[in-house]
N, C-alpha and C. Protein backbone atom coordinates (compact mmCIF):
# COMPACT_ATOMS: atom_id res chain seq x y z
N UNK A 1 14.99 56.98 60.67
CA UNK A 1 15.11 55.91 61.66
C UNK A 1 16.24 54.94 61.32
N UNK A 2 16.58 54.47 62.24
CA UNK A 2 18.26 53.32 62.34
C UNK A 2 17.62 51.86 61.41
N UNK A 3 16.57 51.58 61.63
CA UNK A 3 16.67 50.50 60.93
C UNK A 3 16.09 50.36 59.38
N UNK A 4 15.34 51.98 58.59
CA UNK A 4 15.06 52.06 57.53
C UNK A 4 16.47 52.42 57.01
N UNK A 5 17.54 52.85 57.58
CA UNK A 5 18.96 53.01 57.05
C UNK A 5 19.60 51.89 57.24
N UNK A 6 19.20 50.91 58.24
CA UNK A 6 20.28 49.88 57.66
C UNK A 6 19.94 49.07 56.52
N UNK A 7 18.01 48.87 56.50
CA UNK A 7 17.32 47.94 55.49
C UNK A 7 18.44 48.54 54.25
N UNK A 8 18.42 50.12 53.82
CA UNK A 8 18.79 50.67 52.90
C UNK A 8 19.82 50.18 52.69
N UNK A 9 20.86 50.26 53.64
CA UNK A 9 22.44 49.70 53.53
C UNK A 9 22.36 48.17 52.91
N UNK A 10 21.33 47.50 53.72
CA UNK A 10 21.07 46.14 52.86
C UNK A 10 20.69 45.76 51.70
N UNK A 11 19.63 46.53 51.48
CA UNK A 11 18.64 46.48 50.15
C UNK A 11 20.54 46.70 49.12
N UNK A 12 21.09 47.49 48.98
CA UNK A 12 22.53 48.00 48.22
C UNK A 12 23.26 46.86 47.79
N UNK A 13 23.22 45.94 49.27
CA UNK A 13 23.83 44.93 49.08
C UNK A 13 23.31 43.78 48.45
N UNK A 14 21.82 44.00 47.89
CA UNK A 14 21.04 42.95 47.51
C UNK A 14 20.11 41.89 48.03
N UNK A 15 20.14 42.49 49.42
CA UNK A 15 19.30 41.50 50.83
C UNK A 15 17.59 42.00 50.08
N UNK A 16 17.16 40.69 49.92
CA UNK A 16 15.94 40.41 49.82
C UNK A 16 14.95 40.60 50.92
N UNK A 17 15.52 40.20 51.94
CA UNK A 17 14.39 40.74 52.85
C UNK A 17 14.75 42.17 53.48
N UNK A 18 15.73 42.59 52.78
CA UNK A 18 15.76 44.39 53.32
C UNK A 18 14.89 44.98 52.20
N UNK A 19 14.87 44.92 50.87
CA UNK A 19 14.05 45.19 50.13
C UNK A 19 12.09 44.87 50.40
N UNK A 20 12.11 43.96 50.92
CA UNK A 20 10.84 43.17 51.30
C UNK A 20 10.30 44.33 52.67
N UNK A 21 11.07 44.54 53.40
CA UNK A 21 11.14 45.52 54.69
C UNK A 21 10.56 47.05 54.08
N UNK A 22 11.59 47.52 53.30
CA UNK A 22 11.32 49.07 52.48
C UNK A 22 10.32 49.22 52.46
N UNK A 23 9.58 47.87 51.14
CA UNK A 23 8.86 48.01 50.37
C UNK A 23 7.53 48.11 51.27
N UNK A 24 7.42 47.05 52.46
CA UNK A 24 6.31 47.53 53.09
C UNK A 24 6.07 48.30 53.85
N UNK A 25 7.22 49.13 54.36
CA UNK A 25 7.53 50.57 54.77
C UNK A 25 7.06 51.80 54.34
N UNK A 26 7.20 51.67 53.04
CA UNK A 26 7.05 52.82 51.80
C UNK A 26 5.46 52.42 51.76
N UNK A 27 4.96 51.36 51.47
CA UNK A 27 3.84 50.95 51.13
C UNK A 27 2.55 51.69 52.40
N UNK A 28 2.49 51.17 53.37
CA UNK A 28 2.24 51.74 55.05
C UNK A 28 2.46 53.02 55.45
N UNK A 29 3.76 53.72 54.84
CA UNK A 29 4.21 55.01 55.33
C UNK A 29 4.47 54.91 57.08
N UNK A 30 5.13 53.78 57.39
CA UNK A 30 5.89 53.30 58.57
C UNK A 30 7.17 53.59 58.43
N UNK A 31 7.45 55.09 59.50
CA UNK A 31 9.23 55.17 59.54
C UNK A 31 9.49 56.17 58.64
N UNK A 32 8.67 56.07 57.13
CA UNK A 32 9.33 57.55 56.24
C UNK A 32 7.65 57.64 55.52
N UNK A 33 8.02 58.53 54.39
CA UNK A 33 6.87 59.22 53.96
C UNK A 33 6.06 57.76 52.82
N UNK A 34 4.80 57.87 53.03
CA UNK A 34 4.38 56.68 51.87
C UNK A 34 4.63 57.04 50.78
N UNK A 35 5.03 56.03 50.03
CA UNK A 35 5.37 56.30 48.86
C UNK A 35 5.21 54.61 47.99
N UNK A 36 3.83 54.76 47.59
CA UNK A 36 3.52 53.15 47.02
C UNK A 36 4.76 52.62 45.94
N UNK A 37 5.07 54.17 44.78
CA UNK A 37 5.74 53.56 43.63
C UNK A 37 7.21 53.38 44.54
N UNK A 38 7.90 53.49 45.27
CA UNK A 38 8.89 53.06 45.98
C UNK A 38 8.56 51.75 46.56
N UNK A 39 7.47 51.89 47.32
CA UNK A 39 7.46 50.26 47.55
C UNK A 39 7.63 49.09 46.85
N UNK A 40 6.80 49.45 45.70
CA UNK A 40 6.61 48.30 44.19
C UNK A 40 7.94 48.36 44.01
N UNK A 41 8.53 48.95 43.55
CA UNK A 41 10.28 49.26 43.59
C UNK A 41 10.84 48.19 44.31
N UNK A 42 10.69 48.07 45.52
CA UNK A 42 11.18 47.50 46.50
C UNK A 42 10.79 45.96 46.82
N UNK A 43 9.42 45.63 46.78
CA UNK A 43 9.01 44.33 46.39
C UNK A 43 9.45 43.97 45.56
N UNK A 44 9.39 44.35 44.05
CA UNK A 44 9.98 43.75 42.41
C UNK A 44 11.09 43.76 42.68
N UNK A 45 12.47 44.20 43.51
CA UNK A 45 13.12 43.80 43.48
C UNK A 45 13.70 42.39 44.35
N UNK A 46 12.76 42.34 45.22
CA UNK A 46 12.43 41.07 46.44
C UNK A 46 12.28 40.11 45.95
N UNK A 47 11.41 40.15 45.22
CA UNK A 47 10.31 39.10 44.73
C UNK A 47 11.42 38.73 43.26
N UNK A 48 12.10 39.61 42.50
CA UNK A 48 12.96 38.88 41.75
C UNK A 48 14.26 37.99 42.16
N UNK A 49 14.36 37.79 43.66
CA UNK A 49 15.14 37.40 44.38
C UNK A 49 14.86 36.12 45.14
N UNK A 50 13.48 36.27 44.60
CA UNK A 50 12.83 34.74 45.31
C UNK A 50 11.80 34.86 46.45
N UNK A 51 11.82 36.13 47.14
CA UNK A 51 11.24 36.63 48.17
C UNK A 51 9.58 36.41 47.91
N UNK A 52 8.88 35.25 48.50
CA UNK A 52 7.43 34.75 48.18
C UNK A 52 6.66 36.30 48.74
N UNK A 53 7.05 36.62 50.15
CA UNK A 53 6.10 37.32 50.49
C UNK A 53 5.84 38.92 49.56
N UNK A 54 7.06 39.09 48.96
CA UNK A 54 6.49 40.24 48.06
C UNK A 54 6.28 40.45 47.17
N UNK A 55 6.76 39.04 46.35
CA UNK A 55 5.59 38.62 45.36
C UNK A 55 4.14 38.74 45.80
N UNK A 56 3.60 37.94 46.70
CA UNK A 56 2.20 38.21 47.27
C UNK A 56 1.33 39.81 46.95
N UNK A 57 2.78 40.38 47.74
CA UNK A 57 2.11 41.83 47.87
C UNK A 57 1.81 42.50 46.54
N UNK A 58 2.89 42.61 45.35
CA UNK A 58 2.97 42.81 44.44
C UNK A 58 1.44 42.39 43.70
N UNK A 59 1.62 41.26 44.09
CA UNK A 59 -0.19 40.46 43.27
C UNK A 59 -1.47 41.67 44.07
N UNK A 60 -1.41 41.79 45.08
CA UNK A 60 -2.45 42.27 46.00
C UNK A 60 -2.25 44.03 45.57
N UNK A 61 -1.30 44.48 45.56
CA UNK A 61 -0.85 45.64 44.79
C UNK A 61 -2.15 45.70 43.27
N UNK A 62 -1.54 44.87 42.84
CA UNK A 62 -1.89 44.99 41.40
C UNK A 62 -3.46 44.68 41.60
N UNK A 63 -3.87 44.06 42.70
CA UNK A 63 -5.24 43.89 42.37
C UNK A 63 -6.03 44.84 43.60
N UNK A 64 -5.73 45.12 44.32
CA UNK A 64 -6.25 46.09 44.89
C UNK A 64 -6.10 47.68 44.28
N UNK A 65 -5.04 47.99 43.54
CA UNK A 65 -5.05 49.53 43.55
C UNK A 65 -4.89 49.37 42.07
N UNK A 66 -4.88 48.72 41.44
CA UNK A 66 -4.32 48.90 39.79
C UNK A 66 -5.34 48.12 39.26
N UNK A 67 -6.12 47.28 39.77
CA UNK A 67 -7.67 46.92 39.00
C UNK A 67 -6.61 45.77 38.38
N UNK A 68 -5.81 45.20 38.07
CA UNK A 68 -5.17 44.77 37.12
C UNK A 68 -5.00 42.90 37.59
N UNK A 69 -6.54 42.30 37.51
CA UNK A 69 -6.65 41.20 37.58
C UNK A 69 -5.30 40.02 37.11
N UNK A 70 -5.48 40.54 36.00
CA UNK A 70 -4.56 39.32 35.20
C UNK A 70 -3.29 39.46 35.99
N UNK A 71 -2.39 40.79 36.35
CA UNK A 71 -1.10 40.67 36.83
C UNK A 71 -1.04 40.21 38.16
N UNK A 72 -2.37 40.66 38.86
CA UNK A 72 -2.26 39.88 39.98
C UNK A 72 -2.01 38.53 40.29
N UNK A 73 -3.29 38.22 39.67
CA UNK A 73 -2.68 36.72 39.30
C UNK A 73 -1.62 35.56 38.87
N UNK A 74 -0.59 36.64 38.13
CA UNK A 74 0.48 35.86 37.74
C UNK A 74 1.38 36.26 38.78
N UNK A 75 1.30 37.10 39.93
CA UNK A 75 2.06 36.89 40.89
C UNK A 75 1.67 36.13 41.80
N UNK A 76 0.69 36.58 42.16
CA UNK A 76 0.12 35.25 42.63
C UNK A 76 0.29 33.63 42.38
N UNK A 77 0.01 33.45 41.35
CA UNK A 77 0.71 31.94 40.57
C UNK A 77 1.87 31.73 41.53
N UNK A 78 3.06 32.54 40.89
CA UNK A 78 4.39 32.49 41.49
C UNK A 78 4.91 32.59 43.29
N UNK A 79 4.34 33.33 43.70
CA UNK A 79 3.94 32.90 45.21
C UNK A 79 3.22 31.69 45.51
N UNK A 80 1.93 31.13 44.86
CA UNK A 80 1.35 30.00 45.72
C UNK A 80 2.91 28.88 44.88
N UNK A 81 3.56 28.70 44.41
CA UNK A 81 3.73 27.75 43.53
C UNK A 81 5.24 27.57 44.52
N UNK A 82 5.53 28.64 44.91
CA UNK A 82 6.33 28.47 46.33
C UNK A 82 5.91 28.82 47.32
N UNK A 83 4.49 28.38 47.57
CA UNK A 83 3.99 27.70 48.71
C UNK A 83 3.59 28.84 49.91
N UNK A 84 3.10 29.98 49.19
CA UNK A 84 2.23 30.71 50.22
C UNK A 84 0.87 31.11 49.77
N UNK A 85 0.55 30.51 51.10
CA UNK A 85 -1.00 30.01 51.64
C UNK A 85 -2.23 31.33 51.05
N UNK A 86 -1.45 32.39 51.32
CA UNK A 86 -2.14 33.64 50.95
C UNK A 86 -2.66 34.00 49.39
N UNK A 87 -1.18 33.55 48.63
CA UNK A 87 -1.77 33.83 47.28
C UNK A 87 -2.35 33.15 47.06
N UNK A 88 -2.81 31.74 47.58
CA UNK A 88 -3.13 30.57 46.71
C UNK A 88 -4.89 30.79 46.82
N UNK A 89 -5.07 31.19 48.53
CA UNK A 89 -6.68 31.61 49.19
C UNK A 89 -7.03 32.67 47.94
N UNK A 90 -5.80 33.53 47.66
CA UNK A 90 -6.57 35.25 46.73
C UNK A 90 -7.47 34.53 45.26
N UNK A 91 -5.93 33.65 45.15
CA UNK A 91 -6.17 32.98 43.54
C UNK A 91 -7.59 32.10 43.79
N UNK A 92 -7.91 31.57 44.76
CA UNK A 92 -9.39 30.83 44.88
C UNK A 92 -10.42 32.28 44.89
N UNK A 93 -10.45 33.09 45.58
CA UNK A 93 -11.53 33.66 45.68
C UNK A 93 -11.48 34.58 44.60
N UNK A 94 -10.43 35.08 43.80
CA UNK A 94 -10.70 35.44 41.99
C UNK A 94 -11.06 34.26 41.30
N UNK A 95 -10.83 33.04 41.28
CA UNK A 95 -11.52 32.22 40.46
C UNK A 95 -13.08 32.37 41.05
N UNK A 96 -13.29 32.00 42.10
CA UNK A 96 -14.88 32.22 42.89
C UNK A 96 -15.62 33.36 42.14
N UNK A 97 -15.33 34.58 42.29
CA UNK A 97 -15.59 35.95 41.50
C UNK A 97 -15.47 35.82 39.86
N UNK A 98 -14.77 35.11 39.16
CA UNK A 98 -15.12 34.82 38.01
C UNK A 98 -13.55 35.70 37.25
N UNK A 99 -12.75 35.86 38.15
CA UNK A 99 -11.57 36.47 37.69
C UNK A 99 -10.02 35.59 36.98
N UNK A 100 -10.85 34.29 37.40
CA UNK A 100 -9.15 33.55 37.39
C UNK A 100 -9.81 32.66 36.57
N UNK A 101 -9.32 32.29 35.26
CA UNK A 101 -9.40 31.03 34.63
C UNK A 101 -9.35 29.49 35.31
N UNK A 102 -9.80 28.63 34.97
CA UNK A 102 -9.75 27.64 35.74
C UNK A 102 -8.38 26.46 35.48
N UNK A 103 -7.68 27.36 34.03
CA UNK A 103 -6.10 26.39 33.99
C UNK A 103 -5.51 27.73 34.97
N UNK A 104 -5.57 28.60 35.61
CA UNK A 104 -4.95 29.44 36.34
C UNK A 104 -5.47 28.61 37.74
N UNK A 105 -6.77 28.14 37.91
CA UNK A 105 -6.78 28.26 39.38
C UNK A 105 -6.38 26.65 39.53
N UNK A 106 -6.22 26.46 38.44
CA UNK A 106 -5.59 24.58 38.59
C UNK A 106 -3.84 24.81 38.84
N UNK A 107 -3.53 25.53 37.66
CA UNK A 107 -1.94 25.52 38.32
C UNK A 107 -1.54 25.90 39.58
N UNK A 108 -2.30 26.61 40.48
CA UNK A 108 -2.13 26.99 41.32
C UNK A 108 -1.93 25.86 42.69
């Protein structure tokens, strides 16, 4: 499809939200074949770019399919801390569940 080749052409160039696009492309299997470890690929490189929303995903990644509380959380951190609403709700309801420390759900 025309616009998973241009994201691509972008993502090359370093566009954060073409990477952010891929990643939930690959993730969904919207447009090309799923492919989660391409997505993570594609978020981590977003999200090292500043990109809040795939940081988010990355956290939700890690805690939905990788069991992996703690990493979730520290993406999470880093998303609510630039101010999205989503990680900050996840990071309350792992502290609620008994998952998030309470200097974790304070920095938040």
């Amino acid at each position: 499809p025309r616009a998973v080749d241009l994201w691509k052409e972008a993502a090359a160039l370093g566009s954060s939200g073409a990477h952010y696009s891929l990643g939930s492309h690959y993730y969904g299997g919207e447009e090309v074949t799923q492919d989660k470890a391409k997505a993570v690929h594609h978020w981590e490189n977003a999200a090292m770019k500043g990109n809040v929303l795939a940081r988010c995903n990355l956290g939700n990644h890690e805690y939905n399919n990788n069991r992996n509380c703690e990493r979730a959380v520290k993406h999470w951190l880093i998303a609510a801390k630039m101010g999205d609403k989503l990680a900050l709700d996840n990071i309350k309801a792992v502290f609620a569940n008994g998952n998030a420390t309470k200097e974790q759900y304070a920095e938040a």
